[in-house]
Every structure is written in C-alpha cells, then in structure tokens.
PDB file of N, CA and C in Angstrom:
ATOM      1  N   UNK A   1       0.846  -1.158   0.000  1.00  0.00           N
ATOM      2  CA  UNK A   1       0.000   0.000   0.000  1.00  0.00           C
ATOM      3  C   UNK A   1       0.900   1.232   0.000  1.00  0.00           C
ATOM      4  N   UNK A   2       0.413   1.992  -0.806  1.00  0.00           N
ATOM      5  CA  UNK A   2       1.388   3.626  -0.714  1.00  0.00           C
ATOM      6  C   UNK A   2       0.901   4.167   0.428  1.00  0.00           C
ATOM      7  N   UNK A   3       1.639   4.572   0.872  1.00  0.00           N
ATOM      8  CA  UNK A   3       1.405   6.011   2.170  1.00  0.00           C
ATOM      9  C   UNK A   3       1.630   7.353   1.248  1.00  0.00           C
ATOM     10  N   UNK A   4       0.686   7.919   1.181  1.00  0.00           N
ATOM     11  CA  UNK A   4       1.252   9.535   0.635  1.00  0.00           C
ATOM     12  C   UNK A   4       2.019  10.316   1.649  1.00  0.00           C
ATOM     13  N   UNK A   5       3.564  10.940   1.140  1.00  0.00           N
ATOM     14  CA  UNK A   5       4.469  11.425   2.192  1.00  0.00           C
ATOM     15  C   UNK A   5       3.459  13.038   2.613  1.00  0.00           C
ATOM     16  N   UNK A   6       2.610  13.273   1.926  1.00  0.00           N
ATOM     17  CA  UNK A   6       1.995  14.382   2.431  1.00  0.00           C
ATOM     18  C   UNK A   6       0.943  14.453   3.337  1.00  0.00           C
ATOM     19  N   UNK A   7       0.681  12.541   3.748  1.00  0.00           N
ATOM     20  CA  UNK A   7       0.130  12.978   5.268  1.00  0.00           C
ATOM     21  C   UNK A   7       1.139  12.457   6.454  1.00  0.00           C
ATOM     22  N   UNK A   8       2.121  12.263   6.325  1.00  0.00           N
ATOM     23  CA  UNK A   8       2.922  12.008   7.307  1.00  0.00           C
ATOM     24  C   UNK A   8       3.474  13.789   8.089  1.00  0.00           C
ATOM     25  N   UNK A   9       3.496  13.301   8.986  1.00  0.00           N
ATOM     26  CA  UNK A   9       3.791  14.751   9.962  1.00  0.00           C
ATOM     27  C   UNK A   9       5.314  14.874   9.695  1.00  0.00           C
ATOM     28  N   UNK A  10       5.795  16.041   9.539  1.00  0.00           N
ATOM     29  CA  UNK A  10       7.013  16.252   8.955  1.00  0.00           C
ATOM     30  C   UNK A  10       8.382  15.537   9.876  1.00  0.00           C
ATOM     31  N   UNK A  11       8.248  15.827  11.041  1.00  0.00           N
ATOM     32  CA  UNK A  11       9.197  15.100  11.987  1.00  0.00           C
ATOM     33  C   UNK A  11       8.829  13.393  11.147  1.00  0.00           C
ATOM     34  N   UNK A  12       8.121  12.587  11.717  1.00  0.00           N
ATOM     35  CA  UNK A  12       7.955  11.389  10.903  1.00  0.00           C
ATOM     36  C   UNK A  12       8.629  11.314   9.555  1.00  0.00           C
ATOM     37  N   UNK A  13       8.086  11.806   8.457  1.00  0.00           N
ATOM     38  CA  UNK A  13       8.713  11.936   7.024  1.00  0.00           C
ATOM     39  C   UNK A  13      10.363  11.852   7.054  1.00  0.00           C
ATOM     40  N   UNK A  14      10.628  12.965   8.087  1.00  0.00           N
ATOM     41  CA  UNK A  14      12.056  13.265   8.020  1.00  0.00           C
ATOM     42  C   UNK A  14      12.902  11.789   8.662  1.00  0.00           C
ATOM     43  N   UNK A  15      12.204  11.625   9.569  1.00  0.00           N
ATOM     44  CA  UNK A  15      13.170  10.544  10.252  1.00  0.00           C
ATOM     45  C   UNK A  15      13.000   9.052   9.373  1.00  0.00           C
ATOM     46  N   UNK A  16      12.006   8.875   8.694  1.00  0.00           N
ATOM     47  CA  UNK A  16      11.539   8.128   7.822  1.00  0.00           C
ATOM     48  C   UNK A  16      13.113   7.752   6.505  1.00  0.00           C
ATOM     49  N   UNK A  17      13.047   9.498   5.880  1.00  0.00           N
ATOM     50  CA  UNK A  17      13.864   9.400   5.254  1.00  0.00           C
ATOM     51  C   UNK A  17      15.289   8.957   5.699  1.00  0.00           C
ATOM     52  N   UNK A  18      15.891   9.719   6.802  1.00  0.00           N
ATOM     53  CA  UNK A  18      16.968   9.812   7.640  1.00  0.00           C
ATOM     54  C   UNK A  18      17.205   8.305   7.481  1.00  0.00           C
ATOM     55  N   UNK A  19      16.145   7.295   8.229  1.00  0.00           N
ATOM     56  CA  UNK A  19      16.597   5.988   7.885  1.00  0.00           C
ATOM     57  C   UNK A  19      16.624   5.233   6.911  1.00  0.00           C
ATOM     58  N   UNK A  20      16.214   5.858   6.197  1.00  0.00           N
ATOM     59  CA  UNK A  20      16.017   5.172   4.231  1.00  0.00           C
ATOM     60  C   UNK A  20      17.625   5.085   3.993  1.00  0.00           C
ATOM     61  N   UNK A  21      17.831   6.737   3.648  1.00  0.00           N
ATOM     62  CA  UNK A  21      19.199   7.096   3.682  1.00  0.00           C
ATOM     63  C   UNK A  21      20.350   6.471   4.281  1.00  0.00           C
ATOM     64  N   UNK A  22      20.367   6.233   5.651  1.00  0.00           N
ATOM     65  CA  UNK A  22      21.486   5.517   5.919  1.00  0.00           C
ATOM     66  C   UNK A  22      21.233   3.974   5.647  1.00  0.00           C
ATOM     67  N   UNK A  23      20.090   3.630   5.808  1.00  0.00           N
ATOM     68  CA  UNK A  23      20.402   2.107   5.479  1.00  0.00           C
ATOM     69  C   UNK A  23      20.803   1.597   4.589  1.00  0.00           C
ATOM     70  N   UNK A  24      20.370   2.892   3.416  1.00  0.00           N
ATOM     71  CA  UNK A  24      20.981   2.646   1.781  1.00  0.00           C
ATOM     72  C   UNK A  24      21.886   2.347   1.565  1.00  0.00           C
ATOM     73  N   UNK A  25      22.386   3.164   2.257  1.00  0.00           N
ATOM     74  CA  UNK A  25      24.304   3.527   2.265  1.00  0.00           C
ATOM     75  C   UNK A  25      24.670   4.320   0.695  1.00  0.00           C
ATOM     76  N   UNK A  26      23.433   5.414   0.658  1.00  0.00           N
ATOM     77  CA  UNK A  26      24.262   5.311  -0.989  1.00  0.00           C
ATOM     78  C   UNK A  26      25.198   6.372  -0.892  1.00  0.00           C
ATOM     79  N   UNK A  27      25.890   5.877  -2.338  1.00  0.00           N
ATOM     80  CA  UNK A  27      27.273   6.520  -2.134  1.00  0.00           C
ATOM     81  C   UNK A  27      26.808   7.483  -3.755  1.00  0.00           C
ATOM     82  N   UNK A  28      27.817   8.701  -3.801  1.00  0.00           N
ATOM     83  CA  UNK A  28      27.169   9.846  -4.692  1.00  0.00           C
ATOM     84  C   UNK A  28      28.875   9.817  -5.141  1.00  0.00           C
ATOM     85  N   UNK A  29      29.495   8.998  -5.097  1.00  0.00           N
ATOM     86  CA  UNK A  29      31.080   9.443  -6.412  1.00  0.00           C
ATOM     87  C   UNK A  29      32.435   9.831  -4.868  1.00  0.00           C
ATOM     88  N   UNK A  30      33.148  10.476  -5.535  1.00  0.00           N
ATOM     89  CA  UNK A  30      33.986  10.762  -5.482  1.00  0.00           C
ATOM     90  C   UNK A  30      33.930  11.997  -4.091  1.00  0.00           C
ATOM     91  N   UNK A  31      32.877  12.621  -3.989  1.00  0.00           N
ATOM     92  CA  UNK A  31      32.662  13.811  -3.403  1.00  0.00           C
ATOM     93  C   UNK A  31      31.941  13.213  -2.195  1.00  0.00           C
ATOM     94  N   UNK A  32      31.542  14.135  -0.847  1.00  0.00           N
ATOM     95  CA  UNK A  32      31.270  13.573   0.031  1.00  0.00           C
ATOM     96  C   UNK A  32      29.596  14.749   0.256  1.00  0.00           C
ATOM     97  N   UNK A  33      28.941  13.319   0.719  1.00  0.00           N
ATOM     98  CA  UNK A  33      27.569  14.496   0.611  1.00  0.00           C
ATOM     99  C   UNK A  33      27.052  13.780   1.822  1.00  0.00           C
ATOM    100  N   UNK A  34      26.539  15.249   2.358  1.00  0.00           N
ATOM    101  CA  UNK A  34      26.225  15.622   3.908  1.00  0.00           C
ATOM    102  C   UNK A  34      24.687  14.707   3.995  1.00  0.00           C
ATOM    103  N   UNK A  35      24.338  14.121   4.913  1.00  0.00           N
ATOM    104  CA  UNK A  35      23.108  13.275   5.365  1.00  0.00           C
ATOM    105  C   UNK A  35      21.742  14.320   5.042  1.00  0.00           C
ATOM    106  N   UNK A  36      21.915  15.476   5.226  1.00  0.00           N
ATOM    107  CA  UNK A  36      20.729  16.125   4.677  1.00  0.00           C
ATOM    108  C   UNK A  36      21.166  16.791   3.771  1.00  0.00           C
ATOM    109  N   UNK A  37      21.498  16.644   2.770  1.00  0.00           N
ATOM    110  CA  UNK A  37      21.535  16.674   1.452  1.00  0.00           C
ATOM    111  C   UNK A  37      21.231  15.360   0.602  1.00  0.00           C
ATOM    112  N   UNK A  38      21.133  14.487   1.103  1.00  0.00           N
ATOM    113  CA  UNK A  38      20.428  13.010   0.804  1.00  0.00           C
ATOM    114  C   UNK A  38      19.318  12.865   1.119  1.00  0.00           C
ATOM    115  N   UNK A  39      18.810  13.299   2.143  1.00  0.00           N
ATOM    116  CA  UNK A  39      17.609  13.204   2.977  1.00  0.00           C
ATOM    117  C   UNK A  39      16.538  14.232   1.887  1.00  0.00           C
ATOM    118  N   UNK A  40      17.255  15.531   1.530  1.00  0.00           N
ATOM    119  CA  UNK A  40      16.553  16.390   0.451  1.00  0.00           C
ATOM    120  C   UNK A  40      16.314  15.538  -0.574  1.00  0.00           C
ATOM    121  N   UNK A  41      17.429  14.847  -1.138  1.00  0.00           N
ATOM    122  CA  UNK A  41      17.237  13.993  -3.078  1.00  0.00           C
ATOM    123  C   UNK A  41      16.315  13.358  -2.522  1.00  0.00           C
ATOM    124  N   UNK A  42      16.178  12.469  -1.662  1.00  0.00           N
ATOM    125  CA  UNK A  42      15.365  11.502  -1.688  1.00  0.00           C
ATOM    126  C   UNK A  42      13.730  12.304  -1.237  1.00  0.00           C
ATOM    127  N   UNK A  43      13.505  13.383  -0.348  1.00  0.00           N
ATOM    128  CA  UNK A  43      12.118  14.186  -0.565  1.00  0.00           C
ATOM    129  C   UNK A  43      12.131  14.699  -1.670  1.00  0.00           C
ATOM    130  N   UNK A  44      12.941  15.256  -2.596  1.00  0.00           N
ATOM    131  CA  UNK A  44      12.174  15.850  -3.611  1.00  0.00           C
ATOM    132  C   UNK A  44      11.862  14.810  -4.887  1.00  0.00           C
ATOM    133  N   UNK A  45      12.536  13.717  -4.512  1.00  0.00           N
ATOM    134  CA  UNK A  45      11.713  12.331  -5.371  1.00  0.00           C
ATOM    135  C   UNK A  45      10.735  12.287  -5.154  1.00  0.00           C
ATOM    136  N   UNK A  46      10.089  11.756  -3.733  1.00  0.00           N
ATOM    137  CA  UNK A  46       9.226  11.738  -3.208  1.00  0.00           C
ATOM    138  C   UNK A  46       7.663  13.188  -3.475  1.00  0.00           C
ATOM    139  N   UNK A  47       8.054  13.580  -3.787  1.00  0.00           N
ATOM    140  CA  UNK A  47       7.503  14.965  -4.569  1.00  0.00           C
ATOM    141  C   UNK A  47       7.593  15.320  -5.494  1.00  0.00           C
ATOM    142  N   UNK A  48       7.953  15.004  -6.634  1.00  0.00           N
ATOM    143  CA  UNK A  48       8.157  14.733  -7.845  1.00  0.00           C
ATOM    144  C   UNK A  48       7.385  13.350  -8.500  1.00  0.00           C
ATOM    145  N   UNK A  49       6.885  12.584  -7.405  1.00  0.00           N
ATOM    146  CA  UNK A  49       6.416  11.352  -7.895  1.00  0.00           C
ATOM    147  C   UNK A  49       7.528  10.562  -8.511  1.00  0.00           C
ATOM    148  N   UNK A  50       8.663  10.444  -8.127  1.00  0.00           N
ATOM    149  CA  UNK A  50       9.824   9.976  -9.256  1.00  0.00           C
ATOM    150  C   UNK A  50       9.759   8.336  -7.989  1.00  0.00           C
ATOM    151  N   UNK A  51       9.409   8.484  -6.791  1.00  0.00           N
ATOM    152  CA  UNK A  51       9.691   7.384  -5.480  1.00  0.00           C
ATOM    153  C   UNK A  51       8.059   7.351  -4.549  1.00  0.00           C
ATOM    154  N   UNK A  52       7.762   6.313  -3.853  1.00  0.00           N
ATOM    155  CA  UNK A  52       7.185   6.619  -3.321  1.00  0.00           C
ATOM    156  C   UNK A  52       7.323   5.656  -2.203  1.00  0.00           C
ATOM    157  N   UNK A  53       6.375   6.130  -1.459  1.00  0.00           N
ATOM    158  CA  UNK A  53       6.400   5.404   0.613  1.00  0.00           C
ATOM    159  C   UNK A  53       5.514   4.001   0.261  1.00  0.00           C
ATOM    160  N   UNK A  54       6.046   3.090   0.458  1.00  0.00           N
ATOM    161  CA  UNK A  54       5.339   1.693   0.890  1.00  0.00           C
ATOM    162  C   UNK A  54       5.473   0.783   2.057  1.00  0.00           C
ATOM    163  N   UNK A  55       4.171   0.620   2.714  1.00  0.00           N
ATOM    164  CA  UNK A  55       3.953  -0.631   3.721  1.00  0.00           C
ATOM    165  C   UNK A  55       3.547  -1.661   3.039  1.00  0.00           C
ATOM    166  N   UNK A  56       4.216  -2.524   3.440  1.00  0.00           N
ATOM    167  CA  UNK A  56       3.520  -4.036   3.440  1.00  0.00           C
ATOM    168  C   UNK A  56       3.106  -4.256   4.771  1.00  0.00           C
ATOM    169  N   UNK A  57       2.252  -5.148   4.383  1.00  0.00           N
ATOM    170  CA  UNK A  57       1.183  -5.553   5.791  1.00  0.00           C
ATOM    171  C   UNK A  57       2.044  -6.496   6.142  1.00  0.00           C
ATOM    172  N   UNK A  58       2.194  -7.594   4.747  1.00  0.00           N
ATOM    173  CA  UNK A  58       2.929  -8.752   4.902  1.00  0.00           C
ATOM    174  C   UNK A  58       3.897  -8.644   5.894  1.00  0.00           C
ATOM    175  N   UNK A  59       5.065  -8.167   5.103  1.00  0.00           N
ATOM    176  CA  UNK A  59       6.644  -8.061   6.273  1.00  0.00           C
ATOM    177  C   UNK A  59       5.986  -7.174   7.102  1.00  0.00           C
ATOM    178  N   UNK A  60       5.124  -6.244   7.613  1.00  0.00           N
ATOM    179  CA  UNK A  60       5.239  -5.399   8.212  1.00  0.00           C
ATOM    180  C   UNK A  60       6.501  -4.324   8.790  1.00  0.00           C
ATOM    181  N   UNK A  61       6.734  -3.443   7.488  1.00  0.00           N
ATOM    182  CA  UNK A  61       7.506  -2.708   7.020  1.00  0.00           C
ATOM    183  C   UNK A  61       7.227  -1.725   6.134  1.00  0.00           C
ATOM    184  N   UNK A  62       7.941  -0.658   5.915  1.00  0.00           N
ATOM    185  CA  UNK A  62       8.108   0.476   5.293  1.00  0.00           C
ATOM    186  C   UNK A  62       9.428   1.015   4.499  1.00  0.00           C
ATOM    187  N   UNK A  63       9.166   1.105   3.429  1.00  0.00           N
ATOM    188  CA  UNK A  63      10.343   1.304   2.109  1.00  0.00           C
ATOM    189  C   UNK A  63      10.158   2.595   1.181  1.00  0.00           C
ATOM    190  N   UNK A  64      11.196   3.033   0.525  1.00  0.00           N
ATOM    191  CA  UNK A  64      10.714   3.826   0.028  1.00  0.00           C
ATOM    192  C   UNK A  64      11.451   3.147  -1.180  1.00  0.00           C
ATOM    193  N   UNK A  65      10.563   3.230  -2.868  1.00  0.00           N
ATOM    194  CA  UNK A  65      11.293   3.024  -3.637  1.00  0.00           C
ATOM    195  C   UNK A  65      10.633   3.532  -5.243  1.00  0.00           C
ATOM    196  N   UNK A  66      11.390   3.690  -6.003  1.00  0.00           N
ATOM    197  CA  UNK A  66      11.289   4.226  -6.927  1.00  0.00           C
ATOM    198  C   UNK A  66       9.735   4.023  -7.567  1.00  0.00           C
ATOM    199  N   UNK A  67       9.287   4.837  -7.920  1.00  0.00           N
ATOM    200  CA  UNK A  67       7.999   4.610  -9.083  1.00  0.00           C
ATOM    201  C   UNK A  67       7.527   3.242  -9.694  1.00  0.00           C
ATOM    202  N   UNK A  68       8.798   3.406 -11.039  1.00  0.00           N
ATOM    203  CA  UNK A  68       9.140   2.452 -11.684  1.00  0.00           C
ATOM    204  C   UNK A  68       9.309   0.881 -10.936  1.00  0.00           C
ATOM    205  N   UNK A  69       9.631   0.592 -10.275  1.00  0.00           N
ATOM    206  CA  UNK A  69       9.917  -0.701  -9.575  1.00  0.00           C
ATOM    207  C   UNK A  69       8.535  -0.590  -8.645  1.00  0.00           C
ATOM    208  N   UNK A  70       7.973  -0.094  -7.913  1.00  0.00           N
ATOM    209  CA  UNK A  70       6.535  -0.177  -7.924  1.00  0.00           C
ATOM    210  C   UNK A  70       5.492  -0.637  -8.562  1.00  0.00           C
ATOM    211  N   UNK A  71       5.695   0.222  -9.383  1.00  0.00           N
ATOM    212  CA  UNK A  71       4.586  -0.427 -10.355  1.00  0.00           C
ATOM    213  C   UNK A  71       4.796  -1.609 -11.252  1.00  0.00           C
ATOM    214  N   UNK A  72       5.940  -2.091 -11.690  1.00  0.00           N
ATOM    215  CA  UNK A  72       6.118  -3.152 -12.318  1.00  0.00           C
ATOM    216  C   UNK A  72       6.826  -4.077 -11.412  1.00  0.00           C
ATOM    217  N   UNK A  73       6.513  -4.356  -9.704  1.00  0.00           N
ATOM    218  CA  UNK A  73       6.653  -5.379  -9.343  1.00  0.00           C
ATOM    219  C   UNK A  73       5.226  -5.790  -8.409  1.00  0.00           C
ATOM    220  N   UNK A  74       5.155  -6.831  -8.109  1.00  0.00           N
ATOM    221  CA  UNK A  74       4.205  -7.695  -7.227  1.00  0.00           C
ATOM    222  C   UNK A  74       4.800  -7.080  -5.761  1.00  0.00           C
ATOM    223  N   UNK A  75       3.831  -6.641  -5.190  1.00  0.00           N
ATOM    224  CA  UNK A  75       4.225  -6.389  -3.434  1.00  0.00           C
ATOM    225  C   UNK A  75       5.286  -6.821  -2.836  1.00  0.00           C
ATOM    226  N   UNK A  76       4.951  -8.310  -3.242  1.00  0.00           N
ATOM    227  CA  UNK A  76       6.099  -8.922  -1.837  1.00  0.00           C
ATOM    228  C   UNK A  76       7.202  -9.226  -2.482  1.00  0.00           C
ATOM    229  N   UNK A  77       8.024  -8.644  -4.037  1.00  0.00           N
ATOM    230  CA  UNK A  77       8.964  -8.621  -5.032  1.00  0.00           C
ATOM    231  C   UNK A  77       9.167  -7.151  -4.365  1.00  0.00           C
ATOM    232  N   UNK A  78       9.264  -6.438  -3.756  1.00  0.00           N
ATOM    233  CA  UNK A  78       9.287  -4.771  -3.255  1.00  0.00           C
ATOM    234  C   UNK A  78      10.834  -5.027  -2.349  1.00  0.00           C
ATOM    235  N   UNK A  79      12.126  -4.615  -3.082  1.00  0.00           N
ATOM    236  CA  UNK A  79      13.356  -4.827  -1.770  1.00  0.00           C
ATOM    237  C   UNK A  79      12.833  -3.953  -0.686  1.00  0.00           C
ATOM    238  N   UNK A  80      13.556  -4.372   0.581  1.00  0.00           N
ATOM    239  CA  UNK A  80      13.161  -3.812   1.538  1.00  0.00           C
ATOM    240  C   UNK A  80      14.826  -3.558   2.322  1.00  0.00           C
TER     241      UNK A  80
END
C-alpha cells in the first residue's frame, strides 16, 4: 500500500527518510555528501512522484522506492 508522504507529519517523514538514507548507504562518487543533502534527493523524489512510501502488511515494514519498480513489481517482489 502507498502512504502519501503528504500525510505524514514532517518530523515522521524526516526521520523516515533519515533511515532510508542511511540504510541505503548510498554513495554519490567521489565527493562527500552531507546526510541532509540526501535526505533532500530523496524528498524531492518523493515529490516529484519519481519514489514513493510503501507498507507491506505482509513483512510489516516500510520502504521507500522508486515509481518504476513499484509499479512493475508484485508487493512482496518490493526490496526492503
């Protein structure tokens, strides 16, 4: 199920992301980029419709992931 990030209360959203972000571990090159400057790419995906917030009931969990891989996978095919 999508959660729209625009009813999550902003503290929530943020810490939401915060842990997206580090669990990712993603890495951006050569250059070093600050935790909220990641925390931004990944909201303005999220607002852009480019990502969006998913629970599964199943795992009982929350992911955030691209559009594209959303929609062309089966729920419980969703990395987490």
């Amino acid at each position: 199920m999508i959660i729209p990030w625009q009813d999550l209360d902003s503290d929530t959203l943020n810490n939401l992301l915060e842990h997206f972000v580090l669990r990712e571990g993603t890495e951006y090159g050569e250059h070093d980029v600050s935790l909220a400057d990641k925390v931004d790419d990944v909201r303005q995906q999220l607002q852009q419709g480019l990502a969006v917030i998913v629970y599964s009931e199943l795992h009982e969990s929350i992911n955030i992931v691209s559009k594209a891989t959303f929609s062309s996978a089966p729920m419980d095919d969703i990395p987490e």
